[in-house]
N, C-alpha and C. Protein backbone atom coordinates (compact mmCIF):
# COMPACT_ATOMS: atom_id res chain seq x y z
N UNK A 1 13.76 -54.89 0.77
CA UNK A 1 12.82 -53.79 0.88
C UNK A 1 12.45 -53.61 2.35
N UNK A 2 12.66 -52.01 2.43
CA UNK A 2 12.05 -51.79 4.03
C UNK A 2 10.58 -52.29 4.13
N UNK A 3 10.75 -52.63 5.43
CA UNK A 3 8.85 -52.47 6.02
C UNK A 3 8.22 -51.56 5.99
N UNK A 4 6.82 -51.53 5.69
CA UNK A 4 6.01 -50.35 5.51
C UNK A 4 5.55 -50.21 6.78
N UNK A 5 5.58 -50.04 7.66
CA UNK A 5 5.23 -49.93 9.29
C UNK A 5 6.48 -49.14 9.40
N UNK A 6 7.69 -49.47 8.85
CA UNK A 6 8.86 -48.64 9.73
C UNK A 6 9.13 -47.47 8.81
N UNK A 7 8.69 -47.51 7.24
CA UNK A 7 8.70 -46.33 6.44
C UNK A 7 7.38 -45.14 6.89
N UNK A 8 6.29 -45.96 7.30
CA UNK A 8 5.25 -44.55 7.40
C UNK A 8 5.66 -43.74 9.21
N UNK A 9 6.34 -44.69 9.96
CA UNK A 9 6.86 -44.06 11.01
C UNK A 9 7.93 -43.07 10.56
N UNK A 10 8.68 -43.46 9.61
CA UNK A 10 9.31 -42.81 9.53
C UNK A 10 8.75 -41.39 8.49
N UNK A 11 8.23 -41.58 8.00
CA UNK A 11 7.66 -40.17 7.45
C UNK A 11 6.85 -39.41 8.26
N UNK A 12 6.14 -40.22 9.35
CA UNK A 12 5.37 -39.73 10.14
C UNK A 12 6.23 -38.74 11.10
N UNK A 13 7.42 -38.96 11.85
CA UNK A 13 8.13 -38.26 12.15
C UNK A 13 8.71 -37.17 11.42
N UNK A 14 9.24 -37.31 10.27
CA UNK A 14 9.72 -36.67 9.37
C UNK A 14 8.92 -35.62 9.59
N UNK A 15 7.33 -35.36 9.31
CA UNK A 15 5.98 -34.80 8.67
C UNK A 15 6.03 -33.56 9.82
N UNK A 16 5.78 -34.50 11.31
CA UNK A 16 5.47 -34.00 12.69
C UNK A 16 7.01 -33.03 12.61
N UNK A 17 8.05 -33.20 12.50
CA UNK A 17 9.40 -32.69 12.45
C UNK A 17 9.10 -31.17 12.40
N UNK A 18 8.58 -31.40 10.68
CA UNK A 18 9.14 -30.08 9.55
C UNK A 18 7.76 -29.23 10.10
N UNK A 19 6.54 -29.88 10.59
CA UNK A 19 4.95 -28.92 11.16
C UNK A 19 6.29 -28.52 12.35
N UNK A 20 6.61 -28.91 13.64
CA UNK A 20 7.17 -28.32 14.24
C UNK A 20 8.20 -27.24 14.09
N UNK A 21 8.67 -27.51 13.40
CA UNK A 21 9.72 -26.25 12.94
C UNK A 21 9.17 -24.84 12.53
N UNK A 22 8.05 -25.31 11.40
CA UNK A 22 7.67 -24.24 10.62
C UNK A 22 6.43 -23.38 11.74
N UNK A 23 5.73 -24.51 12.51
CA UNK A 23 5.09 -23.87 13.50
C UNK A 23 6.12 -22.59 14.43
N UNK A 24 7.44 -23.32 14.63
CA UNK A 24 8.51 -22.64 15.61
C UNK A 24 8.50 -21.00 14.93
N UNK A 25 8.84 -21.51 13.94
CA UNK A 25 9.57 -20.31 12.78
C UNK A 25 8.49 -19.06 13.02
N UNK A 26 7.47 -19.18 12.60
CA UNK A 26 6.30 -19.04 12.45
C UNK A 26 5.76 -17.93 13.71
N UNK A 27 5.75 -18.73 15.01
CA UNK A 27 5.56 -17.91 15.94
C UNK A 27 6.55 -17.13 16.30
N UNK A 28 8.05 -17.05 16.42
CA UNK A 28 9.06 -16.21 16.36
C UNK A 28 9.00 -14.98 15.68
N UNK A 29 8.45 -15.25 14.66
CA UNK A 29 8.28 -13.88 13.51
C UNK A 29 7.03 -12.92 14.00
N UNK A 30 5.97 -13.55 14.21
CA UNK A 30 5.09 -12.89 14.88
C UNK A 30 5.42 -12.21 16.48
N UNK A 31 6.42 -13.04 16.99
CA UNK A 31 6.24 -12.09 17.95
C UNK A 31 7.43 -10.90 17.62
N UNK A 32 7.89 -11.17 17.08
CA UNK A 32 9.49 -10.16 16.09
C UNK A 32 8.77 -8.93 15.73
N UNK A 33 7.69 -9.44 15.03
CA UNK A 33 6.81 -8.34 14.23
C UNK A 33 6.09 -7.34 15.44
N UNK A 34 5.46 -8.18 16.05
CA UNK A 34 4.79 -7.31 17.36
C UNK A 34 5.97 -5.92 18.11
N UNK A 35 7.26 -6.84 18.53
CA UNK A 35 8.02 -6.37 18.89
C UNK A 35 8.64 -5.22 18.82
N UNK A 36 8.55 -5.18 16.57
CA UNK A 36 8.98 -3.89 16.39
C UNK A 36 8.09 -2.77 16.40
N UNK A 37 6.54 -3.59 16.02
CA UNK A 37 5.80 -2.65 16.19
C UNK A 37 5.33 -1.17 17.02
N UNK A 38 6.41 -2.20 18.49
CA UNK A 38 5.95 -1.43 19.52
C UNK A 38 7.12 -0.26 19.89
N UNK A 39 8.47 -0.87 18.92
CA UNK A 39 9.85 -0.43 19.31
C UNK A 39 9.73 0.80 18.10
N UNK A 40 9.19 0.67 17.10
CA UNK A 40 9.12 1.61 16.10
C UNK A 40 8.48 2.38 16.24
N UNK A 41 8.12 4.20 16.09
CA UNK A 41 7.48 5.17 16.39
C UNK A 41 6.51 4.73 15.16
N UNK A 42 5.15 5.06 15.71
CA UNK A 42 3.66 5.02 14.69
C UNK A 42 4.33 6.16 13.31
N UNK A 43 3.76 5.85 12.29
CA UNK A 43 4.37 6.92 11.47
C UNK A 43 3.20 8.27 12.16
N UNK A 44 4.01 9.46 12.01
CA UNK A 44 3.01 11.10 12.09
C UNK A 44 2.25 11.17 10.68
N UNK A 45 1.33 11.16 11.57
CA UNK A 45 0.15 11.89 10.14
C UNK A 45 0.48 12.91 9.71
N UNK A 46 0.93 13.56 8.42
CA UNK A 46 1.07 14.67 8.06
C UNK A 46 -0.07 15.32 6.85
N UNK A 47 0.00 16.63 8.13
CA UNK A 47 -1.55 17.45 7.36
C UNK A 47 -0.52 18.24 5.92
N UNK A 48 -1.67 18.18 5.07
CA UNK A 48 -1.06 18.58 3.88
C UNK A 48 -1.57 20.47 3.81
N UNK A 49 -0.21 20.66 3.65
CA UNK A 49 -0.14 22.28 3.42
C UNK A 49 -1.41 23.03 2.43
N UNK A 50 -2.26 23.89 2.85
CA UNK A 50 -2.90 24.04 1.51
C UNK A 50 -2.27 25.09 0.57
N UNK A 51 -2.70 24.99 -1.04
CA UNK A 51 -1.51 25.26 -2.15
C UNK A 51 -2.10 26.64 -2.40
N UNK A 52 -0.63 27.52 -2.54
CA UNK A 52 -1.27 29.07 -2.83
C UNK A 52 -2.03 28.61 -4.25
N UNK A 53 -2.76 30.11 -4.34
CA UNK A 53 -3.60 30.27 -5.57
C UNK A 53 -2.94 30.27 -6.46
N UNK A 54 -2.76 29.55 -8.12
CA UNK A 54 -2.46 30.61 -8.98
C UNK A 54 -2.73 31.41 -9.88
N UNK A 55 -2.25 32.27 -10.20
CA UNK A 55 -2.99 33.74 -10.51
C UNK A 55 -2.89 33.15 -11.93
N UNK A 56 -4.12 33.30 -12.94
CA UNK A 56 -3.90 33.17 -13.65
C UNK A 56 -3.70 34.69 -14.44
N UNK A 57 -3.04 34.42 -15.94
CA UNK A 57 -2.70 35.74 -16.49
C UNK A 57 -3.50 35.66 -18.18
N UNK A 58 -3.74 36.46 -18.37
CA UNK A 58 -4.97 36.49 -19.28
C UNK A 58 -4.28 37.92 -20.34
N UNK A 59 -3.50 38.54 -19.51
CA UNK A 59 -3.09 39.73 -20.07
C UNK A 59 -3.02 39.61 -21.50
N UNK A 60 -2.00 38.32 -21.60
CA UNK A 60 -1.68 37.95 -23.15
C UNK A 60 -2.19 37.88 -23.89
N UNK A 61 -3.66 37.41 -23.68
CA UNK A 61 -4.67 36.52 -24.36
C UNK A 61 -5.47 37.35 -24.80
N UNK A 62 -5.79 37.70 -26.58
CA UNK A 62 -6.85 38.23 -26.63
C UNK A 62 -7.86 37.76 -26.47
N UNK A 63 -9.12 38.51 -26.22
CA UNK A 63 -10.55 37.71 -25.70
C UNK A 63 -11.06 37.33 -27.14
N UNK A 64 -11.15 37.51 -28.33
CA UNK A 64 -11.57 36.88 -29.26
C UNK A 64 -10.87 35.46 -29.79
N UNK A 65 -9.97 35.16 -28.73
CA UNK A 65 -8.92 34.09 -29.50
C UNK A 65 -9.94 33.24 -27.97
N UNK A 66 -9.86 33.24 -26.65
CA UNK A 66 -10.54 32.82 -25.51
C UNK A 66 -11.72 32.35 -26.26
N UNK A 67 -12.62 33.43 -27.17
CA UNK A 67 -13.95 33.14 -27.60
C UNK A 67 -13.82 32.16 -28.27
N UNK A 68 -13.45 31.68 -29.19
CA UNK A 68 -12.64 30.61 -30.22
C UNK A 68 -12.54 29.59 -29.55
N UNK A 69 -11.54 29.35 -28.72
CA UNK A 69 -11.58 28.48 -27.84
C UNK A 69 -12.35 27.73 -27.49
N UNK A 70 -13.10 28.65 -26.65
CA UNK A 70 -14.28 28.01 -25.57
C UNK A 70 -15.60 27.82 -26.35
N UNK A 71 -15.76 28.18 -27.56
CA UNK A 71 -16.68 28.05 -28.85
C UNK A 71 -16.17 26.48 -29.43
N UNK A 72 -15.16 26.26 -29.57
CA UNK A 72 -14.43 24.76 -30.53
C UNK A 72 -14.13 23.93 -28.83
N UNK A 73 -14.34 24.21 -27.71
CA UNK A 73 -14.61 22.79 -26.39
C UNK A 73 -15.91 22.82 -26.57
N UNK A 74 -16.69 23.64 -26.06
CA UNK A 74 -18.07 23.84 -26.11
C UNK A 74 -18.65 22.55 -27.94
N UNK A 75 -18.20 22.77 -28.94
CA UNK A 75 -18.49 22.05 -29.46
C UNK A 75 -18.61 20.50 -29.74
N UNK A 76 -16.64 20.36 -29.20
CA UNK A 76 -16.68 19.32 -29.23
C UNK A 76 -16.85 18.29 -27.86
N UNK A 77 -17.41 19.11 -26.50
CA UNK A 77 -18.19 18.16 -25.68
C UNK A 77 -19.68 18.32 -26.28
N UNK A 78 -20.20 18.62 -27.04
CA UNK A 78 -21.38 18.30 -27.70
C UNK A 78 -21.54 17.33 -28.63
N UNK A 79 -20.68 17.25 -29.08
CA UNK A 79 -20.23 15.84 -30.31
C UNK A 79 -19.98 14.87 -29.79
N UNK A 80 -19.16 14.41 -28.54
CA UNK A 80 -18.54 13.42 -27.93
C UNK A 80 -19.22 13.39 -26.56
N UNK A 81 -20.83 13.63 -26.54
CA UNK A 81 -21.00 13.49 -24.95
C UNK A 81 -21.81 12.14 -25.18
């Protein structure tokens, strides 16, 4: 059986190893990231078009069938409020 003095050195290195690497890794990407940040155009804000009107058409519609309608919503947001 190994010595335990020469096994925790050795993990101790091991430990310090893999923090170094991942530290390495780590800062590489961040500065990668910065990098493109600066290499990539900002996205353009785009203003949103405003939407034509639409016309509504009523032509079709008789107004006693509209009355009906708006008589049976009218009711039932009174039932369900």
């Amino acid at each position: 059986m190994a010595d335990l003095g020469s096994l925790l050195q050795e993990a101790a290195t091991i430990m310090l190893t893999g923090m170094f690497v991942v530290f390495g890794f780590l800062s590489v990407l961040i500065y990668l990231v910065q990098l493109l940040s600066k290499l990539a155009p900002a996205d353009a804000v785009s203003i949103p078009k405003p939407m034509a009107k639409v016309e509504s058409n009523h032509a079709g519609v008789q107004p006693d069938v509209v009355a009906a309608i708006s008589a049976a919503v009218h009711l039932y947001r009174q039932r369900n409020a």
